[in-house]
Protein backbone atom coordinates (compact mmCIF):
# COMPACT_ATOMS: atom_id res chain seq x y z
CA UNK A 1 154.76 63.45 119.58
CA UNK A 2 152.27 62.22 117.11
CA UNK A 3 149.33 62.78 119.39
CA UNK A 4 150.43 66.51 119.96
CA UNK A 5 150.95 67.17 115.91
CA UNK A 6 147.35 65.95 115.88
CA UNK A 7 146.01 67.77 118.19
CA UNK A 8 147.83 71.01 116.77
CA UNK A 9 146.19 70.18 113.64
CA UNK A 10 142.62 69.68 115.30
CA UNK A 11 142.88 73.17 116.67
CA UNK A 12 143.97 75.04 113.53
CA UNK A 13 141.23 73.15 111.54
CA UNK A 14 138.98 74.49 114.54
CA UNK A 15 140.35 77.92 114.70
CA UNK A 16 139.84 77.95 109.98
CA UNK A 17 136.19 76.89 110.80
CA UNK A 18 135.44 79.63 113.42
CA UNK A 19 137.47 82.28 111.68
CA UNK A 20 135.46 81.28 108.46
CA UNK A 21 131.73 81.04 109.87
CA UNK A 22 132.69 84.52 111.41
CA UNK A 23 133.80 86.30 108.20
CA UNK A 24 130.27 84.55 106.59
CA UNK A 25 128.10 86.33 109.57
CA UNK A 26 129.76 89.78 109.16
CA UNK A 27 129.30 89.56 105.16
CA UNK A 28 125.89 88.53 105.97
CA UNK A 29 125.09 91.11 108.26
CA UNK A 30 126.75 94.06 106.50
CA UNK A 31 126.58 93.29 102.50
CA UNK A 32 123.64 91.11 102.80
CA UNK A 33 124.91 87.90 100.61
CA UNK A 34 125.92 84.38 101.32
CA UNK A 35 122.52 83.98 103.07
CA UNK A 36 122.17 80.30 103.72
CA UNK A 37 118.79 79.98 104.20
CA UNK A 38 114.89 81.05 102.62
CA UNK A 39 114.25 82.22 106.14
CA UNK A 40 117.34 84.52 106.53
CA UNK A 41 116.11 86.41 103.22
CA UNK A 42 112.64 86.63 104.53
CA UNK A 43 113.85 87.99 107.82
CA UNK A 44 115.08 90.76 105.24
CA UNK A 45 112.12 91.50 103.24
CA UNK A 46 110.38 92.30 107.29
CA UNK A 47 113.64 94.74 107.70
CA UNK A 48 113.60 96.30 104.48
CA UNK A 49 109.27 97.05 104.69
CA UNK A 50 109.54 97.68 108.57
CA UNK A 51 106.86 94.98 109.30
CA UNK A 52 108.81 93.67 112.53
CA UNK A 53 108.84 89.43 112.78
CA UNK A 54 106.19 87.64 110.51
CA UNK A 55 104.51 84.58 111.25
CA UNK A 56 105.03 81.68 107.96
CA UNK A 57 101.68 81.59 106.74
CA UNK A 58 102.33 79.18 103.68
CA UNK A 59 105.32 78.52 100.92
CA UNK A 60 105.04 77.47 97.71
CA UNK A 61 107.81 76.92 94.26
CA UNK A 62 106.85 79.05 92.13
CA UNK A 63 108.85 77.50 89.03
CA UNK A 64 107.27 79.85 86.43
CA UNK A 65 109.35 82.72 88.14
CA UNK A 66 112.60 80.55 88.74
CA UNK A 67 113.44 76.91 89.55
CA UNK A 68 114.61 78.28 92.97
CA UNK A 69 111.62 80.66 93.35
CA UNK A 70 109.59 80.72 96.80
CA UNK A 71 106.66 82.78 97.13
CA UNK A 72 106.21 82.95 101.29
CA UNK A 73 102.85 84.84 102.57
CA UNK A 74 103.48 85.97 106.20
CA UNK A 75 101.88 87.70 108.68
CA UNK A 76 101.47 89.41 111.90
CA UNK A 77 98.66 91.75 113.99
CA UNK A 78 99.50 94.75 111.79
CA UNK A 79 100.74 93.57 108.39
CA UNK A 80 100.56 90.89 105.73
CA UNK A 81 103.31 90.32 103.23
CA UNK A 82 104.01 87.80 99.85
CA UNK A 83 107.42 87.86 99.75
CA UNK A 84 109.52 86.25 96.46
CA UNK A 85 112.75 84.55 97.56
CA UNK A 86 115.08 82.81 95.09
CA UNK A 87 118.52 81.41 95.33
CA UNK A 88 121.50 83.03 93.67
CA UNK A 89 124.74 82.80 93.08
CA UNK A 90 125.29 84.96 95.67
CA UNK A 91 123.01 82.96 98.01
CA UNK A 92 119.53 83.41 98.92
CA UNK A 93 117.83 86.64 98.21
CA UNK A 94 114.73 88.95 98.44
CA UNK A 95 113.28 89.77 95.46
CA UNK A 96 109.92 91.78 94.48
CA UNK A 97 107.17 91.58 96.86
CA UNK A 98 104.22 93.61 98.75
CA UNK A 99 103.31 94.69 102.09
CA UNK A 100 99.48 95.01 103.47
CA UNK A 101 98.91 97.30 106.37
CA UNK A 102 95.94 94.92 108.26
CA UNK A 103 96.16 98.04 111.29
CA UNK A 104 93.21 99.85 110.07
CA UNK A 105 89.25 98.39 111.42
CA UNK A 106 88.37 96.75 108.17
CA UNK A 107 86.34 93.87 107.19
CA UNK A 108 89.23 92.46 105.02
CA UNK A 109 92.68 93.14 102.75
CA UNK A 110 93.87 92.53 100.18
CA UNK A 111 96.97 93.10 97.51
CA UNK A 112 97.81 92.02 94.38
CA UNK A 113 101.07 90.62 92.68
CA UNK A 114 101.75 90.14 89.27
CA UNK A 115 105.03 87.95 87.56
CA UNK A 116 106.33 87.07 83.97
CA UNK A 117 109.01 85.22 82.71
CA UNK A 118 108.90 85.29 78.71
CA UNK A 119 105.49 83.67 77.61
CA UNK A 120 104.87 82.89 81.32
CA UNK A 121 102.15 84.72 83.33
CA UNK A 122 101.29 84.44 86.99
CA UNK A 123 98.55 86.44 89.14
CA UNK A 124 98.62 86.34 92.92
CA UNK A 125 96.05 88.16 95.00
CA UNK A 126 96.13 88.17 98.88
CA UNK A 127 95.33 88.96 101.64
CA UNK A 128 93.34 88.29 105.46
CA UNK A 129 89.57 88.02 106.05
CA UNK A 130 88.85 90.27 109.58
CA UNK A 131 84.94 89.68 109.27
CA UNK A 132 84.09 87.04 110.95
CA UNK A 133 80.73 87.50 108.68
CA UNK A 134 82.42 86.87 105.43
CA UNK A 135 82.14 83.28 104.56
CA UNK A 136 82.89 83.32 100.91
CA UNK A 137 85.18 85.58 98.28
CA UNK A 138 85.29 86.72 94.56
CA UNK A 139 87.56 88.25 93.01
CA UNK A 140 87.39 89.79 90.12
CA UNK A 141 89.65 90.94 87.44
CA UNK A 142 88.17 94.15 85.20
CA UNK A 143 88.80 96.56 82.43
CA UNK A 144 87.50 99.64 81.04
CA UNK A 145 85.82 99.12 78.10
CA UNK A 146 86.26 102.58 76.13
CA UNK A 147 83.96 101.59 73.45
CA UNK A 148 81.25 101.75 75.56
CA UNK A 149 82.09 104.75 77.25
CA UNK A 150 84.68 103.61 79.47
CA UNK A 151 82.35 101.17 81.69
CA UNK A 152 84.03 98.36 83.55
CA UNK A 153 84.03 95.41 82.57
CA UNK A 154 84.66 91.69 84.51
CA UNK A 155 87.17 89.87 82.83
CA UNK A 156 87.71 86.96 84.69
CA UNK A 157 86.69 86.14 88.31
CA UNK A 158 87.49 83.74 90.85
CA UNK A 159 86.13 82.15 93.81
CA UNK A 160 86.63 80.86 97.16
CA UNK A 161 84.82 80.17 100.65
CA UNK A 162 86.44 79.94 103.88
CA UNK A 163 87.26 76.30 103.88
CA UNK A 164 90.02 77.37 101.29
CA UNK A 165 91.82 79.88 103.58
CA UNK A 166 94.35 79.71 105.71
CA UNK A 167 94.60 80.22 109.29
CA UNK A 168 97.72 82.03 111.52
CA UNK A 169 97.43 82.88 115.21
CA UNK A 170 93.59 83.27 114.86
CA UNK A 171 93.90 84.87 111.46
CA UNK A 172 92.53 84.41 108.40
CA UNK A 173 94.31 84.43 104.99
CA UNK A 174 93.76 83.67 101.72
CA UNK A 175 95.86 83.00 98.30
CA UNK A 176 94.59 83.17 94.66
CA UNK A 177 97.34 81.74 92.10
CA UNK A 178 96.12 82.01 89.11
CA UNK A 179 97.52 82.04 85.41
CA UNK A 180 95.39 85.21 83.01
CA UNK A 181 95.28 83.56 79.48
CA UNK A 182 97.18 87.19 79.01
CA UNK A 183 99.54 89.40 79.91
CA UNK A 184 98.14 92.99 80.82
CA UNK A 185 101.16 95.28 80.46
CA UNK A 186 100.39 95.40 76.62
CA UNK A 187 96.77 96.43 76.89
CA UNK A 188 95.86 100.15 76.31
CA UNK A 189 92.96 100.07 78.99
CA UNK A 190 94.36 99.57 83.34
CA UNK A 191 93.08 96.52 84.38
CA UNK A 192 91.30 96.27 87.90
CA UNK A 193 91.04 94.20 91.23
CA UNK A 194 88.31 93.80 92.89
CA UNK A 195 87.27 91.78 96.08
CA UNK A 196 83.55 91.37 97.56
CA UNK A 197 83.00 89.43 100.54
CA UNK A 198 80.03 87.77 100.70
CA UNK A 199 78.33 85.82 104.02
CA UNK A 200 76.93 82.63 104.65
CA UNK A 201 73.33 83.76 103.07
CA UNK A 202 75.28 85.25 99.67
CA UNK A 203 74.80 88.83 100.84
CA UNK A 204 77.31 91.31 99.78
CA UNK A 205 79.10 92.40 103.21
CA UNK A 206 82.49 94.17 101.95
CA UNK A 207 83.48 95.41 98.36
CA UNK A 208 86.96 96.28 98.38
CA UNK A 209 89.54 97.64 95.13
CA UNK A 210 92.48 96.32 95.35
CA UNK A 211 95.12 99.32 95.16
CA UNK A 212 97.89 97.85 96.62
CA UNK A 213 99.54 95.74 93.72
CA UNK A 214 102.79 95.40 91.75
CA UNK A 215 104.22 93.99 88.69
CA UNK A 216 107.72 92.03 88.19
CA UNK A 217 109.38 90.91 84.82
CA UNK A 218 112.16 88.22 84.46
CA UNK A 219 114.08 87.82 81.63
């Protein structure tokens, strides 16, 4: 008799458990919370921009957003996406991010992605390298100076050679973090991104503007 209570018990316990992880994969799949994993939230940011299943690139915290924050750069033939992903109490979630269409026969792309968090201020730029010329990139960060007649000029710049990207199914990808001593939304002139691939003699092979870019605030 004891035997059979126990195994009565067993099987409701079993039956809770099934019932349960079924209710959590319907309100995953229809009001998109409870997710219990970074990658489930990711697999929503590809949904929501229509960029069909990324390839993991690299992840990194990104604590100045959020102690939970994870800034994922994916990719695939047509597309490369940064994608922010935080948990909440609701689970993990997709937050602000950008999409690169990579479809079109240039020699590289490239998208910017800007974040603050009170007196906190990070810059990502991205993107993939399709030249197989361009051995080195800089990246630089302009404004219009209005007091001489609206001419641009480089505010900061950064650089990198191909030894610092990153490589994904035979594609190449690169990540700038970087923190602006200042935050641009307060500045009367638009700021600029620019990226100029150069080759293994320093020759100027691809000069691109950066026109793809967004801006996120956290309070």
């Amino acid at each position: 008799m004891k035997r059979r209570i126990l195994s009565d018990q067993k099987r409701k316990a079993l039956r809770r458990v099934l019932i349960a992880a079924a209710a959590l994969v319907l309100i995953n799949h229809f009001l998109m919370i409870g997710l219990l994993f970074p990658f489930q939230a990711l697999r929503r940011c590809e949904e929501r921009a229509g960029t069909g299943r990324t390839g993991v690139v690299c992840r990194e915290r990104a604590k100045e957003i959020g102690w939970s924050c994870l800034i994922y750069l994916t990719g695939n033939e047509n597309a490369t996406m940064l994608s922010n992903i935080s948990l909440g109490p609701l689970g993990w979630g997709e937050g602000e991010g950008l999409v690169l269409d990579c479809s079109g026969d240039v020699p590289l792309h490239g998208g910017w992605w800007s974040a603050s968090r009170e007196e906190r201020f990070v810059l990502y730029v991205f993107g993939r390298v399709d030249d197989a010329d361009i051995a080195r990139l800089e990246v630089r960060l302009q404004y219009k100076d209005w007091d001489a007649g609206g001419e641009r000029r480089t505010a900061l710049t950064w650089m990198s050679s191909r030894e610092d990207w990153m490589e994904k199914e035979g594609r190449r990808y690169f990540l700038f973090r970087t923190y602006p001593p200042f935050d641009w939304s307060g500045y009367r002139s638009a700021f600029y991104l620019v990226v100029i691939g150069y080759d293994a003699r320093g020759e100027e092979i691809a000069y691109v503007e950066l026109e793809q870019g967004a801006s996120s605030s956290y309070s």
